[in-house]
Protein backbone atom coordinates (compact mmCIF):
# COMPACT_ATOMS: atom_id res chain seq x y z
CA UNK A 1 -5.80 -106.84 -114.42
CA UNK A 2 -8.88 -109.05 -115.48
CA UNK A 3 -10.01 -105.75 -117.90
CA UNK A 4 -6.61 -105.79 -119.63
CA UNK A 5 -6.77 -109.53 -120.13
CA UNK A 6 -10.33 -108.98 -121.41
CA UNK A 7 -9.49 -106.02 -123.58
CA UNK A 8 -5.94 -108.03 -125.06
CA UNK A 9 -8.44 -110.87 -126.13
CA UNK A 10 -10.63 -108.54 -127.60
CA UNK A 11 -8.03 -106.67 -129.73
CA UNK A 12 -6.61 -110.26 -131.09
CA UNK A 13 -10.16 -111.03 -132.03
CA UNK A 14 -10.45 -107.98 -134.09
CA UNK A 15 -6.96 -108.32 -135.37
CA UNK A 16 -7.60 -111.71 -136.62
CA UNK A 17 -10.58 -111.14 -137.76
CA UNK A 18 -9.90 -108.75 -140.02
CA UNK A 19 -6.81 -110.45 -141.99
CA UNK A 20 -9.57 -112.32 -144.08
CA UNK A 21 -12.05 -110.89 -145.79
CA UNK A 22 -15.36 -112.90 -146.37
CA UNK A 23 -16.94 -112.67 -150.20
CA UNK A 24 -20.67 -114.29 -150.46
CA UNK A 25 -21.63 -116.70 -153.10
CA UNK A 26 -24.51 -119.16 -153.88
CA UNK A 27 -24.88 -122.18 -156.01
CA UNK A 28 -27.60 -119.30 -157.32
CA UNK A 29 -24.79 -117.62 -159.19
CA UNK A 30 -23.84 -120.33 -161.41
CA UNK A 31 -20.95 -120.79 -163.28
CA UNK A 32 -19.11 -118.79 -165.33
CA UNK A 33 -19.68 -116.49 -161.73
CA UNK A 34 -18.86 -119.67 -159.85
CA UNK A 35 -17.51 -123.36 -159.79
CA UNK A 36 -18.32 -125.33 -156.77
CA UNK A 37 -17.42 -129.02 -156.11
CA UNK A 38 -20.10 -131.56 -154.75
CA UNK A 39 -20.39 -130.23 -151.23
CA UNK A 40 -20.94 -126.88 -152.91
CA UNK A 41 -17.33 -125.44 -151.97
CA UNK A 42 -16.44 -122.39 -154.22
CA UNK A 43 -13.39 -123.99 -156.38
CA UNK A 44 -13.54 -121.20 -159.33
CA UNK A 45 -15.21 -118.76 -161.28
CA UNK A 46 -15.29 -114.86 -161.95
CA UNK A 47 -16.07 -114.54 -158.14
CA UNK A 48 -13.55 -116.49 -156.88
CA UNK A 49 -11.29 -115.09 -159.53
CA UNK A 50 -12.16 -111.48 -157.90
CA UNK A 51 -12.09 -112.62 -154.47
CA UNK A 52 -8.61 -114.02 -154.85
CA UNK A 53 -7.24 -110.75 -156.83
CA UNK A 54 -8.20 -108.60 -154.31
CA UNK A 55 -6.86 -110.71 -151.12
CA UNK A 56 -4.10 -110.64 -152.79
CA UNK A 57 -3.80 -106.52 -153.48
CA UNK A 58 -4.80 -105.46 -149.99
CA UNK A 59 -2.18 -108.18 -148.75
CA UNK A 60 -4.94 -110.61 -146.60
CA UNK A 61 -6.39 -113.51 -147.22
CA UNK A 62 -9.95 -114.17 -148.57
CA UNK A 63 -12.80 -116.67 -147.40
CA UNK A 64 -15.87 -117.57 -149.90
CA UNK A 65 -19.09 -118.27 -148.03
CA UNK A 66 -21.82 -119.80 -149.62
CA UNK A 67 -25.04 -118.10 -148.84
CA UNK A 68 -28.77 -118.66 -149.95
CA UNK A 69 -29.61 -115.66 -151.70
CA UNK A 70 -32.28 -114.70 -149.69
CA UNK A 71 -30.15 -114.18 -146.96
CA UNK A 72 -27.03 -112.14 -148.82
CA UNK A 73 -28.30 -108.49 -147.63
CA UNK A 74 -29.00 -109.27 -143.98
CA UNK A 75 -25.53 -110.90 -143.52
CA UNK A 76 -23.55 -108.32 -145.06
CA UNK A 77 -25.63 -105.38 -143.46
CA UNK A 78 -24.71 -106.91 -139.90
CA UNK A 79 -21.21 -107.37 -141.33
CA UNK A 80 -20.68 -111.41 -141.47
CA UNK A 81 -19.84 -111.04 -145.28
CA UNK A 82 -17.93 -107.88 -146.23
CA UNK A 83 -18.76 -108.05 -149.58
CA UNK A 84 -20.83 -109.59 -152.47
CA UNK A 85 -20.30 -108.70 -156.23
CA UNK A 86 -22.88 -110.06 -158.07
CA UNK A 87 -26.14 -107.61 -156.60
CA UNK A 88 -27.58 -104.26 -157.87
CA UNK A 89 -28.12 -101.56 -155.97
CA UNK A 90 -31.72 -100.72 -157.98
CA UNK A 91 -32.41 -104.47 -156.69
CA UNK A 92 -32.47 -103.97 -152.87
CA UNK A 93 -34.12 -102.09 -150.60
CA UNK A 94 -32.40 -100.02 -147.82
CA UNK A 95 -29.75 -99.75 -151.01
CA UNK A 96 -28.11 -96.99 -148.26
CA UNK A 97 -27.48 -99.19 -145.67
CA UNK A 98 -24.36 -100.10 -147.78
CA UNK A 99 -21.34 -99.21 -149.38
CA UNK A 100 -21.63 -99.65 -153.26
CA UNK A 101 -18.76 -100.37 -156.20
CA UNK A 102 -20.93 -100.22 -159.62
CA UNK A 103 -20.13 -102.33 -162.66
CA UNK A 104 -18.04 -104.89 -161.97
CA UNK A 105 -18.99 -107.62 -163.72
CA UNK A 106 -22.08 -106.51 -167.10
CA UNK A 107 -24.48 -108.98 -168.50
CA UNK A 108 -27.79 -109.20 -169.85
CA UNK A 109 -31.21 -111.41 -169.72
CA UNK A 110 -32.68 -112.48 -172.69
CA UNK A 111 -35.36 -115.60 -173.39
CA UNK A 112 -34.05 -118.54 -174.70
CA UNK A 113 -34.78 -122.07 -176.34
CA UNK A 114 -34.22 -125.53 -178.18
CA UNK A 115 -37.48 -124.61 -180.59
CA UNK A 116 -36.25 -124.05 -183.99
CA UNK A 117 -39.58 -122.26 -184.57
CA UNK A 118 -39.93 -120.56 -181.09
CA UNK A 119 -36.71 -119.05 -182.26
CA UNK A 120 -38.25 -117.72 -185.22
CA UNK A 121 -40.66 -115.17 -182.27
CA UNK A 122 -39.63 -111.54 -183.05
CA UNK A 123 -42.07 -110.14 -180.45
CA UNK A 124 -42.64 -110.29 -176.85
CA UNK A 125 -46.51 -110.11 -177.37
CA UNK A 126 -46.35 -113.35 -179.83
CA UNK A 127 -44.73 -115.84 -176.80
CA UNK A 128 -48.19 -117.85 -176.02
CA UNK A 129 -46.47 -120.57 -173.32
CA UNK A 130 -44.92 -120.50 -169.60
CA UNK A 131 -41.65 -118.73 -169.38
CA UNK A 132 -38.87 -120.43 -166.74
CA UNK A 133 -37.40 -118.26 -164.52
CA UNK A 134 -35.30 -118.21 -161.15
CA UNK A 135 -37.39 -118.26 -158.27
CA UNK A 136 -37.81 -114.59 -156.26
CA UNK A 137 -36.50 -112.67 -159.26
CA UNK A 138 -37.83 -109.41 -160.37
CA UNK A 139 -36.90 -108.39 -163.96
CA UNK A 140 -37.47 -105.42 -166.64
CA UNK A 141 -40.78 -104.52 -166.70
CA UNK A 142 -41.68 -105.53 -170.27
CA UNK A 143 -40.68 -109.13 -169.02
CA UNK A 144 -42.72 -108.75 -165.59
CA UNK A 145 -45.51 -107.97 -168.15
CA UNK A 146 -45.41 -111.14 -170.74
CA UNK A 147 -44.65 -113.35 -167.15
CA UNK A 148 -48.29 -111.93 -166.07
CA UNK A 149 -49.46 -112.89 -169.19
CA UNK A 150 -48.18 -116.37 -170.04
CA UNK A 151 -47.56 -117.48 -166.38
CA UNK A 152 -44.02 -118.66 -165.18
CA UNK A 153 -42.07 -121.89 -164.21
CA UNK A 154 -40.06 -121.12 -160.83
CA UNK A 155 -36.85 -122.74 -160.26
CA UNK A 156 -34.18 -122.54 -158.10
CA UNK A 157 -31.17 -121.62 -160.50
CA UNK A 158 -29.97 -121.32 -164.32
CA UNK A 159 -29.04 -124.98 -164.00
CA UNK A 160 -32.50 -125.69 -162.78
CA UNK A 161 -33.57 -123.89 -165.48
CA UNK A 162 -31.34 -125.34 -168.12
CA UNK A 163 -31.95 -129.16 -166.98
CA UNK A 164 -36.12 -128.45 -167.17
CA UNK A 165 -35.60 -127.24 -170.21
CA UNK A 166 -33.37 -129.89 -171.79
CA UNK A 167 -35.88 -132.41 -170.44
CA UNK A 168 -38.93 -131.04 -172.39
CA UNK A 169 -40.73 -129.58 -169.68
CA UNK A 170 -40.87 -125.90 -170.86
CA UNK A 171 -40.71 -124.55 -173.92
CA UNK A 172 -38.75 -120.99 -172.93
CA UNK A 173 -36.68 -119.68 -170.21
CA UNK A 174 -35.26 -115.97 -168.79
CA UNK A 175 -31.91 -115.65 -167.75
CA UNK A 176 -28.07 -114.45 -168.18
CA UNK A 177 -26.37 -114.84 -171.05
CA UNK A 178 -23.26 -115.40 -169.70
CA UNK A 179 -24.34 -118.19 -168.00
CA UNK A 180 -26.75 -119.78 -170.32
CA UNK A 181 -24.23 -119.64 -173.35
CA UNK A 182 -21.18 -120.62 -171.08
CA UNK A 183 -22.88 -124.09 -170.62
CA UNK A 184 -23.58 -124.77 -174.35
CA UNK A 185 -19.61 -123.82 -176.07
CA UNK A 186 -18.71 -127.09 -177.78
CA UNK A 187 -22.17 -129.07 -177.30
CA UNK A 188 -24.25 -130.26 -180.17
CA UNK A 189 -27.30 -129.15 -178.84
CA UNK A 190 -27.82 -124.98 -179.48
CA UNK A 191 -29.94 -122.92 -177.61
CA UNK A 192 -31.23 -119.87 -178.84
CA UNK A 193 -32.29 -116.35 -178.43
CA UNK A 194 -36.16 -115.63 -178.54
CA UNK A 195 -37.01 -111.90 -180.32
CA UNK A 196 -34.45 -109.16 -179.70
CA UNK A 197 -35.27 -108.25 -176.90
CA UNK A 198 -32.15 -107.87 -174.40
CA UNK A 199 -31.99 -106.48 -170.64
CA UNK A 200 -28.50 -105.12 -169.98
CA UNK A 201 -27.40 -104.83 -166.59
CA UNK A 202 -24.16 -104.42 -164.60
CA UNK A 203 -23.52 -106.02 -161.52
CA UNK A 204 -22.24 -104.35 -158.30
CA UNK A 205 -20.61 -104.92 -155.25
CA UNK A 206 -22.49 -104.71 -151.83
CA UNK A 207 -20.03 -103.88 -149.07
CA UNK A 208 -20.66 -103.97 -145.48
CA UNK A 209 -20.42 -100.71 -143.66
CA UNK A 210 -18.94 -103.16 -140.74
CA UNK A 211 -16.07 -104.43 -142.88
CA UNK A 212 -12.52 -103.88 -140.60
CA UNK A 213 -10.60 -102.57 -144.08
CA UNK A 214 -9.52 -99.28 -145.44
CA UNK A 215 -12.66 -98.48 -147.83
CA UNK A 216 -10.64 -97.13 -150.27
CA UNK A 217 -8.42 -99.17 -150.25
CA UNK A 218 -10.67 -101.73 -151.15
CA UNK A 219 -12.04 -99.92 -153.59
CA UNK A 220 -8.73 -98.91 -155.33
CA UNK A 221 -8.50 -102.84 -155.97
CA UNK A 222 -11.66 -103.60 -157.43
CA UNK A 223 -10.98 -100.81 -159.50
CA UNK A 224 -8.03 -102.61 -160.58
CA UNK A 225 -9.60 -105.43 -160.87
CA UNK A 226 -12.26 -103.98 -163.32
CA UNK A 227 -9.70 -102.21 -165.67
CA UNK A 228 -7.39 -105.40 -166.24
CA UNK A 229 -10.25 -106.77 -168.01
């Protein structure tokens, strides 16, 4: 009698558990890939957008847990987040340990500034100062190269990066395009693009192998997802 009880509990648990599926975020991602209020609650943004969409297709609800970055891969390998969309699989090791949807959001990484005559730079090899950049991020190797060169400024975010350098104290940062030129539509100020060169990437999804949903299922509405855009 006590093992039924104990196995009834057990299959409620999983029941439950699995009529909401948990997407990672961090303040990391920045908006226009998130909107967070003060206690850094996801409120909007293409995540939450996504997150939302696809509750909504496989018909359960959808939690967004905010996650330091450093931690993303550990919690969805032991299956605490199902899923994060804003990784690479070229960008983690043990890449096999998880289930992969490619593409599903594309941006790129290029250097940008206030200078009107940094602007004027047309070559990597002619940047003499310190280059911002997010703390723990790897980039293209022609970047890696000019960072070894020049030195970098670590911060925690793009709005890190955007606040030290509206306040003078670099001179150039790396980072997403998307992000960087979402927060200057309609402002006085311009920021802008430092030599051509531009690092194209796509961004994935990272999917638990634990998650308690029909794969392809899942899959079928990202998919979706992707081509209504």
């Amino acid at each position: 009698m006590n093992y039924l009880i104990i196995l009834s509990i057990l299959l409620i648990n999983f029941s439950a558990s699995a009529t909401v599926i948990n997407f990672g975020y961090g303040v990391h991602n920045s908006s226009p890939y998130i909107l967070t209020d003060k206690e850094s609650n996801a409120t909007g943004g293409l995540l939450y957008e996504l997150a939302e969409f696809v509750g909504k297709e496989m018909g359960v609800g959808f939690k967004m847990i905010n996650t330091p970055r450093t931690r993303l891969e550990d919690l969805v390998r032991s299956g605490t987040i199902d899923i994060y969309c804003n990784s690479n699989r070229n960008w983690i090791d043990g890449a096999e340990d998880f289930y992969w949807y490619s593409g599903i959001f594309v941006d790129e990484n290029l250097l940008y500034t206030f200078s009107e005559d940094l602007r004027k730079i047309k070559d990597l090899q002619d940047i003499k100062v310190k280059v911002g950049t997010i703390n723990g991020f790897s980039y293209h190797p022609r970047i890696e190269k000019l960072l070894k060169r020049v030195g970098r400024n670590e911060l925690k975010s793009h709005e890190k990066l955007l606040r030290f350098l509206e306040l003078d104290r670099g001179e150039i940062i790396y980072g997403s395009k998307k992000i960087i030129e979402s927060q200057y539509i309609g402002k006085t100020r311009k920021i802008y693009p430092v030599t051509d060169f531009r690092d194209r990437l796509k961004y994935d999804c990272i999917i638990s192998k634990k998650i308690k949903f029909n794969k392809d299922k899942l899959f079928k509405a990202l998919e979706k997802y992707k081509l209504r855009k």
